[in-house]
N, C-alpha and C. Protein backbone atom coordinates (compact mmCIF):
# COMPACT_ATOMS: atom_id res chain seq x y z
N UNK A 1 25.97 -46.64 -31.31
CA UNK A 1 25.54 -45.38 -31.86
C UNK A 1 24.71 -45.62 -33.10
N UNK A 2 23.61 -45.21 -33.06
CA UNK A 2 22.50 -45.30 -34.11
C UNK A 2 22.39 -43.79 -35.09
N UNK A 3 23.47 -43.32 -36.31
CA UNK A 3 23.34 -42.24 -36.80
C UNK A 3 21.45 -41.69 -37.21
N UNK A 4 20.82 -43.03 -37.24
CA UNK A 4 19.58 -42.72 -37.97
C UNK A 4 18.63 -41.97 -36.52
N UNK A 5 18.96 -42.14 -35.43
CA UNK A 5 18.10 -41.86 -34.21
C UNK A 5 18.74 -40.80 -33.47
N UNK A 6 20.10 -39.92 -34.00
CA UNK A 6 20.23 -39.22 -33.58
C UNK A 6 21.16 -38.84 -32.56
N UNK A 7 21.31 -39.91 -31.53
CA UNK A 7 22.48 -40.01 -30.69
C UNK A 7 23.78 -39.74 -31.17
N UNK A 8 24.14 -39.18 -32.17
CA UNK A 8 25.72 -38.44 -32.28
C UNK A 8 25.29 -37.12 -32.23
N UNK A 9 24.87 -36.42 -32.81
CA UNK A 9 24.32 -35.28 -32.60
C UNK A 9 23.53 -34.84 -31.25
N UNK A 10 22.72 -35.95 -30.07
CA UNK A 10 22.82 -35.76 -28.87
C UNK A 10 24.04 -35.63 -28.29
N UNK A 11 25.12 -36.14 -28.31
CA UNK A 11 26.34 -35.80 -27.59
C UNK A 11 27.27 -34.94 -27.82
N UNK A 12 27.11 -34.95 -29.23
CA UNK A 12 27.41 -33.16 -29.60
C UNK A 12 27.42 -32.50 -29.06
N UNK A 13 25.19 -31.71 -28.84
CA UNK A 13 25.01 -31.02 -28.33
C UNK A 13 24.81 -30.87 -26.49
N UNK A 14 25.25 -32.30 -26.02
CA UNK A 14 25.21 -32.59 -24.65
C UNK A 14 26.48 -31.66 -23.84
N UNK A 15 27.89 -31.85 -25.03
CA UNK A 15 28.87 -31.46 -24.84
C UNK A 15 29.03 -29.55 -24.80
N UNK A 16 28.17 -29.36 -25.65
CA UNK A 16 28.10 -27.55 -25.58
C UNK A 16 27.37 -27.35 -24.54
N UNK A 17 26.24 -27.79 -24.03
CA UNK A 17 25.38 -27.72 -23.01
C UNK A 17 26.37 -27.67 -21.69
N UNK A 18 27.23 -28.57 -21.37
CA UNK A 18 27.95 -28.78 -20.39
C UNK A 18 29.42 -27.79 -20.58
N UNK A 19 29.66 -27.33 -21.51
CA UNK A 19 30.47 -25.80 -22.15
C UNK A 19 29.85 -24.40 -21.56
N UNK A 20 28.55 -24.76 -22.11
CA UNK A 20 27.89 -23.02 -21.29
C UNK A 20 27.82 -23.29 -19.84
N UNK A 21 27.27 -24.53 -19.03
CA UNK A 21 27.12 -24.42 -18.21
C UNK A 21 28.27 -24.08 -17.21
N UNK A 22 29.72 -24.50 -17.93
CA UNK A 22 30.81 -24.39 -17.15
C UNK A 22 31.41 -22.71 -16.95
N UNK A 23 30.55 -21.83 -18.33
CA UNK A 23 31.01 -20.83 -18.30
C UNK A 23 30.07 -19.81 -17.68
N UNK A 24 28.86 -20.49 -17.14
CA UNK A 24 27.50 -19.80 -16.94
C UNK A 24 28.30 -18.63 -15.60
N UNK A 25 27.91 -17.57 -15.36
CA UNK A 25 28.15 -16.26 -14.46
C UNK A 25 27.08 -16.53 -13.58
N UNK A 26 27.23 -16.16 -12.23
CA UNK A 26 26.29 -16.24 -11.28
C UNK A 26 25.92 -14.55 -11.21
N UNK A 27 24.27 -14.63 -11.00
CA UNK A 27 23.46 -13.27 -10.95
C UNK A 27 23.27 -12.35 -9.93
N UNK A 28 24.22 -11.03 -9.39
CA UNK A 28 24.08 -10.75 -8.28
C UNK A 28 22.78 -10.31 -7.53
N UNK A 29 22.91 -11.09 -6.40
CA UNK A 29 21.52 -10.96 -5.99
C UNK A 29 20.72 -9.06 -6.36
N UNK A 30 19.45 -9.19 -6.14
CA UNK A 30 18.64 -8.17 -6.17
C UNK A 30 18.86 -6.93 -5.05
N UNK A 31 19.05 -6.03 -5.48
CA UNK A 31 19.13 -4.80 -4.36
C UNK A 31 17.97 -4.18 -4.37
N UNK A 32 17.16 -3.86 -3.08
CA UNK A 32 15.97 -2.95 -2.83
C UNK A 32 16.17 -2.34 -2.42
N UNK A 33 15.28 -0.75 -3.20
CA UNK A 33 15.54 0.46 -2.73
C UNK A 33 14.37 1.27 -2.18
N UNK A 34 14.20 1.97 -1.52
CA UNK A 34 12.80 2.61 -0.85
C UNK A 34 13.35 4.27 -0.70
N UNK A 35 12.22 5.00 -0.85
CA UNK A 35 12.32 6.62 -0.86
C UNK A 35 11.90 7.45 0.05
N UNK A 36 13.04 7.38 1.10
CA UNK A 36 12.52 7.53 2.64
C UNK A 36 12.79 9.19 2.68
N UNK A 37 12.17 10.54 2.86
CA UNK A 37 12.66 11.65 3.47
C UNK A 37 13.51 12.17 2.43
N UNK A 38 12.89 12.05 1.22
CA UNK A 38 14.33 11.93 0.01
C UNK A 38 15.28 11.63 -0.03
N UNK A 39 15.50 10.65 0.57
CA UNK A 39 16.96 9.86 0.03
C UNK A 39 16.71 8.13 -0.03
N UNK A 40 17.40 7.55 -0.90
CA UNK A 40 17.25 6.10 -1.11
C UNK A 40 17.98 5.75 -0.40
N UNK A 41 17.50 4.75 0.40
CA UNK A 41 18.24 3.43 1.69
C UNK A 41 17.84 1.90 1.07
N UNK A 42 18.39 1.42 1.07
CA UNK A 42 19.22 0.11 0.26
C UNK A 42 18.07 -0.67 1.85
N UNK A 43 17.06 -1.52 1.73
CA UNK A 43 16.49 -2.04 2.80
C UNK A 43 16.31 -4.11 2.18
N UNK A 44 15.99 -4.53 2.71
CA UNK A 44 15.72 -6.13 2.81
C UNK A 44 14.05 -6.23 2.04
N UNK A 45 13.92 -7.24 1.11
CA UNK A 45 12.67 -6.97 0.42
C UNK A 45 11.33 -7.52 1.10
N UNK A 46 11.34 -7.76 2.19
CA UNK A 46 10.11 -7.79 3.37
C UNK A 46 10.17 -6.21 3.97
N UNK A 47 10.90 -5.53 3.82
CA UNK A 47 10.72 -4.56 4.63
C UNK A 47 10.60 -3.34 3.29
N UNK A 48 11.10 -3.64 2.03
CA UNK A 48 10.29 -2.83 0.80
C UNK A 48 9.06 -3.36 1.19
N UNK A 49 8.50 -4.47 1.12
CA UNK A 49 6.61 -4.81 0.57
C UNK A 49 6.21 -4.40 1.68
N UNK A 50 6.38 -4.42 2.82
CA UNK A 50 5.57 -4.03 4.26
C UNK A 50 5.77 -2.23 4.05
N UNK A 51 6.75 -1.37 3.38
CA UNK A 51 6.60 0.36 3.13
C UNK A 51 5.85 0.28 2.23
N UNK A 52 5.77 -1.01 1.00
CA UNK A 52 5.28 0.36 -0.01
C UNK A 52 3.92 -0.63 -0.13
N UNK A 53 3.42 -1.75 0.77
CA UNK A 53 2.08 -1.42 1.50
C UNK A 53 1.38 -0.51 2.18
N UNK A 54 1.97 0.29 3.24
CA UNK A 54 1.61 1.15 4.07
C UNK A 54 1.57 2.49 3.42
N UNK A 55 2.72 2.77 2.55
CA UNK A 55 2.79 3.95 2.07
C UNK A 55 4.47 4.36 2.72
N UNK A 56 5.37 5.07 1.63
CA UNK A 56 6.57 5.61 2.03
C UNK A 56 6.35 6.91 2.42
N UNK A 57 5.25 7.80 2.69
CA UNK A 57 4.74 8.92 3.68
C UNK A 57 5.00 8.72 5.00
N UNK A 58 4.28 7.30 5.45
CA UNK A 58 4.20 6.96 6.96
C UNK A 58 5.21 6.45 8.01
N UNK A 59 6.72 6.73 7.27
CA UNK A 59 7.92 6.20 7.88
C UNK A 59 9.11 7.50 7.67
N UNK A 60 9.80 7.43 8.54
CA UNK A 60 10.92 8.46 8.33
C UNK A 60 12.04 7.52 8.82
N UNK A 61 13.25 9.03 8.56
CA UNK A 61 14.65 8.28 9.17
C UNK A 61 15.11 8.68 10.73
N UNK A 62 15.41 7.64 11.09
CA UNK A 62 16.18 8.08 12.44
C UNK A 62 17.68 7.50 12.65
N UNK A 63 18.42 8.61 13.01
CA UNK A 63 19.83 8.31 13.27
C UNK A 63 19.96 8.39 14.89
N UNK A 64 20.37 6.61 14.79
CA UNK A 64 20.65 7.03 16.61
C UNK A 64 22.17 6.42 16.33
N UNK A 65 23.12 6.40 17.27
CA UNK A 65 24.56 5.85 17.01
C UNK A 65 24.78 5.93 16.07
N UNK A 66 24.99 6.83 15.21
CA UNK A 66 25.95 6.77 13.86
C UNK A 66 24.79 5.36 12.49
N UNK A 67 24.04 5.16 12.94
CA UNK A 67 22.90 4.10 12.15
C UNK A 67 21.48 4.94 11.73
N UNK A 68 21.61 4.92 10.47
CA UNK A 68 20.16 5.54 10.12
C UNK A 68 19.35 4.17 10.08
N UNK A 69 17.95 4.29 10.18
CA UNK A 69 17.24 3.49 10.70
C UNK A 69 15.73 3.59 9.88
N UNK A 70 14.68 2.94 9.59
CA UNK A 70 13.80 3.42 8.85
C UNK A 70 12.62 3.10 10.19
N UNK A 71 11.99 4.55 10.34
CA UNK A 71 10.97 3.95 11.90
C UNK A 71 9.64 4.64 11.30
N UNK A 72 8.63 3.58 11.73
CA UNK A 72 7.23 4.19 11.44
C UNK A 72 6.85 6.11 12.21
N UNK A 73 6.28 6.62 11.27
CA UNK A 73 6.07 7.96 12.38
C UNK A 73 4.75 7.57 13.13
N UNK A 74 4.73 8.66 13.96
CA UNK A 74 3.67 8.56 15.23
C UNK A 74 2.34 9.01 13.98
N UNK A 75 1.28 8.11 14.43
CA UNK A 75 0.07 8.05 14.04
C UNK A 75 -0.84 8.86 14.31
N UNK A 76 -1.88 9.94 13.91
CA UNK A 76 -2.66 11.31 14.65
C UNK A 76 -3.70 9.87 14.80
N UNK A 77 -4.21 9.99 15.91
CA UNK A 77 -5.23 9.23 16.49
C UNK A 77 -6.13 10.27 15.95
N UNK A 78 -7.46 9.11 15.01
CA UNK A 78 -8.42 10.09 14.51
C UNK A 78 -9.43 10.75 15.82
N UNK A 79 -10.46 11.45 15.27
CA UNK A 79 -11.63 12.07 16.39
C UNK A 79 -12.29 11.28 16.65
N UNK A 80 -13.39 11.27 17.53
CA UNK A 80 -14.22 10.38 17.76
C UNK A 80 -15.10 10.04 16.99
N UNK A 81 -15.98 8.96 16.62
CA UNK A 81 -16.29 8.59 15.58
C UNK A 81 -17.97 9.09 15.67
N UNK A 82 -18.69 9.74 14.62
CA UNK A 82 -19.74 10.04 15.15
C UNK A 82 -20.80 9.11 14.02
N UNK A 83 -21.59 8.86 14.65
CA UNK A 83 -23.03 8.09 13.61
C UNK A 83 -24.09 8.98 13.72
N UNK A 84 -24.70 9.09 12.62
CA UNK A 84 -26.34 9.82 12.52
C UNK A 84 -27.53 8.86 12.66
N UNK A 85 -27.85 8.71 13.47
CA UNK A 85 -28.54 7.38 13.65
C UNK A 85 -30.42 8.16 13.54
N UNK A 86 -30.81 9.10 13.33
CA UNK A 86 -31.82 9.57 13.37
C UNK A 86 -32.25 10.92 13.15
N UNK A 87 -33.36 11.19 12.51
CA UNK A 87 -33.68 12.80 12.05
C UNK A 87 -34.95 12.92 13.28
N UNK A 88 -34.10 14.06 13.49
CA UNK A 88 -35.33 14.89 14.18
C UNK A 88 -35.40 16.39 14.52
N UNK A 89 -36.93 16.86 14.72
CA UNK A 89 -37.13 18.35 14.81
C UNK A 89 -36.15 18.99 15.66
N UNK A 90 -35.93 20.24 14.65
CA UNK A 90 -34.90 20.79 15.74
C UNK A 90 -35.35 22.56 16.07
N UNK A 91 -35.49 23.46 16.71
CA UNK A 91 -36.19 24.44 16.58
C UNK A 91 -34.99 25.68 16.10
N UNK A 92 -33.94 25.27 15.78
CA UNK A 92 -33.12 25.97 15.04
C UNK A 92 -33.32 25.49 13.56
N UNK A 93 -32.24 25.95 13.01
CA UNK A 93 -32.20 25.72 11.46
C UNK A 93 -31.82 24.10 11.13
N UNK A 94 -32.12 23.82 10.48
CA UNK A 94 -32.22 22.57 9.55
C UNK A 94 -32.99 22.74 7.90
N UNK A 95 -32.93 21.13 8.14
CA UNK A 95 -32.94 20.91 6.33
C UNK A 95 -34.52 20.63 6.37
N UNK A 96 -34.69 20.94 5.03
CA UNK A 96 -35.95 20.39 4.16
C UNK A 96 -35.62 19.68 3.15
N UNK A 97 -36.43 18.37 3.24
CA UNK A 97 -36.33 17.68 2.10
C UNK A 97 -37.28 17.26 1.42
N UNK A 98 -37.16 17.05 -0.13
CA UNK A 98 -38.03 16.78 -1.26
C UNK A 98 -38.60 15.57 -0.70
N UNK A 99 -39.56 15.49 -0.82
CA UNK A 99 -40.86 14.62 -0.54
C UNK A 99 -40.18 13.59 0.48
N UNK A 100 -39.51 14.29 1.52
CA UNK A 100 -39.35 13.65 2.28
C UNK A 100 -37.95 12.62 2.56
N UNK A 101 -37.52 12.66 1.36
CA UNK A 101 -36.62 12.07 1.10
C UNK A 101 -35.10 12.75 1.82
N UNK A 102 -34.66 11.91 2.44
CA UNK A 102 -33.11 12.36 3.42
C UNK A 102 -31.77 12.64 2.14
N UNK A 103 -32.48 12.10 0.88
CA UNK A 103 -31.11 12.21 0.10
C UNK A 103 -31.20 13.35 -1.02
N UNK A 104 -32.28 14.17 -0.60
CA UNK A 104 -32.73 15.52 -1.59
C UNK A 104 -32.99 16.89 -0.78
N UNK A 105 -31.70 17.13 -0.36
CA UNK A 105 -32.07 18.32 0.84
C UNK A 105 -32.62 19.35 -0.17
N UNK A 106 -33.61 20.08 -0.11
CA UNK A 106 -33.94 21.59 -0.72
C UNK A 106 -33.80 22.61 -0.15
N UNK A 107 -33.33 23.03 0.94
CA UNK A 107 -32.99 23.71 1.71
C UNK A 107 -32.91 24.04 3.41
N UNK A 108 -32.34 25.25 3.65
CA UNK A 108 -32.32 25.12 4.87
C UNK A 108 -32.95 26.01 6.06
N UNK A 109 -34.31 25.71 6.77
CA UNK A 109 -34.99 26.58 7.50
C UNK A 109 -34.89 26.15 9.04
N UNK A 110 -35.49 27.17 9.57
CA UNK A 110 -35.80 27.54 10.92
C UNK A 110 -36.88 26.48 11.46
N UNK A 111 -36.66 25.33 12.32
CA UNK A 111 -37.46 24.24 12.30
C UNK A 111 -37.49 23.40 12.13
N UNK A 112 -36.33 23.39 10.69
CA UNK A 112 -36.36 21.63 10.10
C UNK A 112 -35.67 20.61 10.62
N UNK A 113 -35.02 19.64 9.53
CA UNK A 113 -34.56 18.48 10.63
C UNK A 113 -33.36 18.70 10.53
N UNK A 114 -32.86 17.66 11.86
CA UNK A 114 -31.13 17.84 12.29
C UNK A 114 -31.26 16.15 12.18
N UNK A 115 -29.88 15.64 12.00
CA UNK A 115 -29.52 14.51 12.50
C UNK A 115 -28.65 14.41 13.84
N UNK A 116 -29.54 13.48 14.78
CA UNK A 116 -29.40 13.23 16.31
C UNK A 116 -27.71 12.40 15.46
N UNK A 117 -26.70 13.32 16.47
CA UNK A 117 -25.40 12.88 16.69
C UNK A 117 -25.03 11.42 17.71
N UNK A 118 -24.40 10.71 17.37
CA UNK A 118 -23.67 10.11 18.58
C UNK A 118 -22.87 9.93 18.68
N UNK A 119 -21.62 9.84 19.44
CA UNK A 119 -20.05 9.65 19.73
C UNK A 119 -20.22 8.56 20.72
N UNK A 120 -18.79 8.46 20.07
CA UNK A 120 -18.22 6.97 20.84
C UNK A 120 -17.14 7.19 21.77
């Protein structure tokens, strides 16, 4: 033992170190909670990050056998998707635009242009 380098005072404090550790408490694991239909359900934390990715709107509860259950709801399949792929004369009403320009409508007459629809 070398008092000048410290080693009594390492085993000192080696000895409290190995004191807390004996008294150290284990941390109960983490509980996740999600806000389904107003009420909190206690869920697994892959299945919090995959709701409150999607959104806690897009899931409800279902009780089948006595088990509530957290199930995606049915999805409204959107409309068909339409593109404007082109202006042209239309002999009903349409737009007028400032010097021509598609992003300055000035109004709307008898004649002007429509955008040709397409669906998918």
């Amino acid at each position: 033992m070398c008092p000048g380098h410290g080693t009594t005072s390492t085993r000192r404090l080696m000895s409290e170190i190995f004191k807390a550790l004996k008294d150290f408490k284990v941390r109960p694991p983490k509980r996740h909670f999600v806000n389904i239909d107003g009420k909190q359900i206690e869920v697994p934390l892959d299945k919090k990050l995959e709701i409150m990715r999607r959104g806690e709107q897009y899931y409800t509860l279902s009780n089948v056998d006595g088990k509530t259950d957290i199930v995606e709801k049915d999805q409204i399949k959107p409309k068909a998707k339409t593109q404007y792929s082109q202006l042209i004369s239309t002999p009903h009403k349409g737009y007028v635009f400032l010097d021509g320009d598609i992003h300055w409508p000035i109004g709307i007459v008898d004649g002007g242009k429509a955008w040709l629809l397409e669906y998918e």
